[in-house]
C-alpha atoms as a PDB file:
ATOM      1  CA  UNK A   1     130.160  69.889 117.387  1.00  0.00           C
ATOM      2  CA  UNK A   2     129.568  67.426 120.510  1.00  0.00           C
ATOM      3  CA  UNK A   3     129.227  63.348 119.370  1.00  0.00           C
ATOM      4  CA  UNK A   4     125.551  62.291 120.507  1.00  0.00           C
ATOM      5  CA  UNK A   5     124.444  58.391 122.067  1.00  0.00           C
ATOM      6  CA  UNK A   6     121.133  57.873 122.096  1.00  0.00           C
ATOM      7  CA  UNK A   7     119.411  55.448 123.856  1.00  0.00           C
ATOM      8  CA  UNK A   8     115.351  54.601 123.123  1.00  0.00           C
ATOM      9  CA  UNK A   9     113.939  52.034 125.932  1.00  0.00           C
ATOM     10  CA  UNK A  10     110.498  50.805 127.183  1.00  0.00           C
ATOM     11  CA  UNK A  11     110.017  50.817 130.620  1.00  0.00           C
ATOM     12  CA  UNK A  12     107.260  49.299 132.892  1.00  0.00           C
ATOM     13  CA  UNK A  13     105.158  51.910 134.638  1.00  0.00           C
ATOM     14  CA  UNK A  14     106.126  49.226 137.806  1.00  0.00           C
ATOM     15  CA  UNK A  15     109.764  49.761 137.527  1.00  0.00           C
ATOM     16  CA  UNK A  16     109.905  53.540 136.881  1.00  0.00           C
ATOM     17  CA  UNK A  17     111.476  54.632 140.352  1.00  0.00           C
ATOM     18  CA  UNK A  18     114.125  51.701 139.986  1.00  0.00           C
ATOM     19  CA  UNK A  19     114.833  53.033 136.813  1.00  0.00           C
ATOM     20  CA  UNK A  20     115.110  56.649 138.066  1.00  0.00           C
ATOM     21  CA  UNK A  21     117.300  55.561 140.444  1.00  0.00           C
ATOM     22  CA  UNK A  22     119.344  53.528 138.034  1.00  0.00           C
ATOM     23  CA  UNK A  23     119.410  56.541 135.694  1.00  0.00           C
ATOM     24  CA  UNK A  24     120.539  58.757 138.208  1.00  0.00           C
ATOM     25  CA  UNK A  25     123.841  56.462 138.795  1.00  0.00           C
ATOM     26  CA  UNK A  26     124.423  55.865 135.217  1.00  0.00           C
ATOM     27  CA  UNK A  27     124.978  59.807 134.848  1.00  0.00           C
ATOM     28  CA  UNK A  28     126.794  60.478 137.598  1.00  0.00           C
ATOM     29  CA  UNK A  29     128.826  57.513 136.111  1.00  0.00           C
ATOM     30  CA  UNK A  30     128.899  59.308 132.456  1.00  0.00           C
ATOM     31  CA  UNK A  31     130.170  62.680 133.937  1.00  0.00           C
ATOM     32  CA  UNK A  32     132.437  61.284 136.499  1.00  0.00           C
ATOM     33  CA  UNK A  33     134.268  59.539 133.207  1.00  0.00           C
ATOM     34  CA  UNK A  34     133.711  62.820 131.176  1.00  0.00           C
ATOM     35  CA  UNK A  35     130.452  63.242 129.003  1.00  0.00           C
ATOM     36  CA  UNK A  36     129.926  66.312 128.433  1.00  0.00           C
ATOM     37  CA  UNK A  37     126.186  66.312 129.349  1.00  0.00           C
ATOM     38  CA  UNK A  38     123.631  62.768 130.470  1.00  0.00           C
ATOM     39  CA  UNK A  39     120.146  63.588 129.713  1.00  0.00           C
ATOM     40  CA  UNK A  40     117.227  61.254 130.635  1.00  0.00           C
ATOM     41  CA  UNK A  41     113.295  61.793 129.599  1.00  0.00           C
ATOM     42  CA  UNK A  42     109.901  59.895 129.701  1.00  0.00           C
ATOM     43  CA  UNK A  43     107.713  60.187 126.890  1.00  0.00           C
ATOM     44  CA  UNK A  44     105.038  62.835 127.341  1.00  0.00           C
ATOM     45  CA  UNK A  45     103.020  63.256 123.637  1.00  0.00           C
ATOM     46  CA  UNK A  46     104.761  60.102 121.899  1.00  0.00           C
ATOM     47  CA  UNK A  47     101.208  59.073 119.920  1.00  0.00           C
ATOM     48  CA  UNK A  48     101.544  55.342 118.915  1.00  0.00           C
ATOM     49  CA  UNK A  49     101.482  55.414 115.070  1.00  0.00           C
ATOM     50  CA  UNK A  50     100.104  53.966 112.237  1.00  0.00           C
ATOM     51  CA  UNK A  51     103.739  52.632 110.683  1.00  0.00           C
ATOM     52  CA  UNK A  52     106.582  53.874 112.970  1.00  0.00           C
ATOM     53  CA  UNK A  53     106.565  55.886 116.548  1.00  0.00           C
ATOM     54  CA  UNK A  54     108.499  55.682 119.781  1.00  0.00           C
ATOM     55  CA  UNK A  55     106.509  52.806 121.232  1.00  0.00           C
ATOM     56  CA  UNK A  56     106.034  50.809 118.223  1.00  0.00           C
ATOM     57  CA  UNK A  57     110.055  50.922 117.804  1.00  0.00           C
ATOM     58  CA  UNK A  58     111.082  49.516 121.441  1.00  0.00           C
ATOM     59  CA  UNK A  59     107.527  47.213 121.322  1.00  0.00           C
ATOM     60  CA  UNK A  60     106.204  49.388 124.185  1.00  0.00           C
ATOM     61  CA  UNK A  61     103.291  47.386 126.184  1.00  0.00           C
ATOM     62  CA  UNK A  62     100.041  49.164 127.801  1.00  0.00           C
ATOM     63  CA  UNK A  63     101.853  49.269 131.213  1.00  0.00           C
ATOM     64  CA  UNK A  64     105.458  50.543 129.933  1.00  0.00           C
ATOM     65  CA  UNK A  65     106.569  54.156 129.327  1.00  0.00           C
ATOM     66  CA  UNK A  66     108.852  55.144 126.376  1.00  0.00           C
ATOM     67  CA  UNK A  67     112.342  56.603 127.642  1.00  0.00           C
ATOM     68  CA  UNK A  68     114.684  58.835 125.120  1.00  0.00           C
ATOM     69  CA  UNK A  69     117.717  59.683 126.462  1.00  0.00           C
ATOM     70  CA  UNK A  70     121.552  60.760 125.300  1.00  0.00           C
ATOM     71  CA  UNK A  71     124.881  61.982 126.338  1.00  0.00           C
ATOM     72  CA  UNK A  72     127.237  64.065 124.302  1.00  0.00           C
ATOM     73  CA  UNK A  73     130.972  64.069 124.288  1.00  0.00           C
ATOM     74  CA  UNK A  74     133.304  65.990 122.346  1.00  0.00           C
ATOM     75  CA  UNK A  75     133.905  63.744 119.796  1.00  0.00           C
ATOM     76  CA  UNK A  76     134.141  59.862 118.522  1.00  0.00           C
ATOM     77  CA  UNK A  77     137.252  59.258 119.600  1.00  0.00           C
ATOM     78  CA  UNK A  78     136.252  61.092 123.305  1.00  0.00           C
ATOM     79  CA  UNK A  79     132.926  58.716 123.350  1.00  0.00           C
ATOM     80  CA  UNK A  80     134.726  55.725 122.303  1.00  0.00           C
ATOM     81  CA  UNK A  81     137.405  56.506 125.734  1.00  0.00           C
ATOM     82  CA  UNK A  82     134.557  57.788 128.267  1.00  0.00           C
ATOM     83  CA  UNK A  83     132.181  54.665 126.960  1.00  0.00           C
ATOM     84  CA  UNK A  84     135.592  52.218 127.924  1.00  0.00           C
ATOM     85  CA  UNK A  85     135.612  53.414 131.330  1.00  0.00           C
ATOM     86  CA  UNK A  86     132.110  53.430 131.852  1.00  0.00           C
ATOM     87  CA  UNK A  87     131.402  49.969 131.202  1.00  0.00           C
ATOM     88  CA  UNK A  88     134.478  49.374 132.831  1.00  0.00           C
ATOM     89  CA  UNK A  89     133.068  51.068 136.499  1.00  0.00           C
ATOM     90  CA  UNK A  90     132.443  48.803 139.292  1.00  0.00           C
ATOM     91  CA  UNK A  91     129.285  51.521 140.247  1.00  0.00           C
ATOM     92  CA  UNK A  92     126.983  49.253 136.795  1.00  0.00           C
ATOM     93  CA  UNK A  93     128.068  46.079 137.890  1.00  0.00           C
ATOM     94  CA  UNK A  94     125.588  43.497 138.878  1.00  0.00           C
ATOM     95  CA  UNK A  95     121.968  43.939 139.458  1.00  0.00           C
ATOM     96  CA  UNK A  96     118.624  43.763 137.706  1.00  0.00           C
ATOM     97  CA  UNK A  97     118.093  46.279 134.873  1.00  0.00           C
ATOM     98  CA  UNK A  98     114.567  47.237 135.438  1.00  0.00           C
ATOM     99  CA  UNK A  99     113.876  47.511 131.572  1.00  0.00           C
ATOM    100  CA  UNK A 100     113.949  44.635 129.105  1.00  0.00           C
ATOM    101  CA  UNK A 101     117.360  45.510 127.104  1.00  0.00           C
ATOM    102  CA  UNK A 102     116.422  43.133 124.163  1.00  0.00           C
ATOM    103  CA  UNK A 103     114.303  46.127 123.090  1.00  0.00           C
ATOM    104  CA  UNK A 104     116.885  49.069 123.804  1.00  0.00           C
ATOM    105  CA  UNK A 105     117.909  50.983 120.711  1.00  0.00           C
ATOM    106  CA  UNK A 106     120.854  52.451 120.816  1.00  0.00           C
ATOM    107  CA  UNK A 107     123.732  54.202 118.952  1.00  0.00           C
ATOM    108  CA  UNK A 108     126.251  57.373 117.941  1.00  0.00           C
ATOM    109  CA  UNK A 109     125.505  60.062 116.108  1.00  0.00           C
ATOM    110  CA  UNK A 110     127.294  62.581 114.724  1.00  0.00           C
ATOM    111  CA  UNK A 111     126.219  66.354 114.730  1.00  0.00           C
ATOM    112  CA  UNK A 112     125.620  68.244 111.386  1.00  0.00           C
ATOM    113  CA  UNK A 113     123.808  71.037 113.373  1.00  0.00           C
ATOM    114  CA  UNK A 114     124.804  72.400 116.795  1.00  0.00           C
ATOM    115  CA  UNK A 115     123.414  75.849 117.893  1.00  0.00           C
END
């Protein structure tokens, strides 16, 4: 069963075609170094809630837009040598992010179900 990152991120409404773009690169970097798939999404029906939601877990503001998004590899080990030669790609160097990545959350997960 694939290993999953996850990435949760607010992202100003202002910013949201820099951030496209920057998505774009970041999976063409992913697959280029061999994830097996780079998915990126914008919160659609992501009600704030009373205790715990999307937004409330990145801080979203009024004018930001929740993003989810993941990439799968075939295993730890295969994350842990794709992830090395990601951050070690010239393409991610540099530049603005156009998110605040204080309020990313991130991590690996492994799969218990897979169909």
């Amino acid at each position: 069963m694939p290993y999953v990152d996850g990435f949760l991120l607010a992202v100003p409404k202002a910013n949201l075609e820099a951030y496209k773009a920057s998505a774009d690169l970041g999976g063409k970097v992913w697959m280029d170094h061999g994830a097996l798939s780079y998915v990126e999404t914008i919160a659609d029906d992501v009600p704030y809630g009373e205790l715990t939601s999307f937004p409330r877990a990145v801080l979203a503001k009024d004018d930001e837009v929740v993003v989810f998004s993941w990439a799968t590899y075939e295993s730890r080990e295969h994350r842990d040598a794709v992830m090395a030669k990601v951050m070690a790609d010239d393409r991610l160097k540099g530049g603005d992010m156009p998110f605040d990545g204080a309020r990313m959350i991130y991590g690996g997960f492994q799969s218990i179900v897979s169909l």
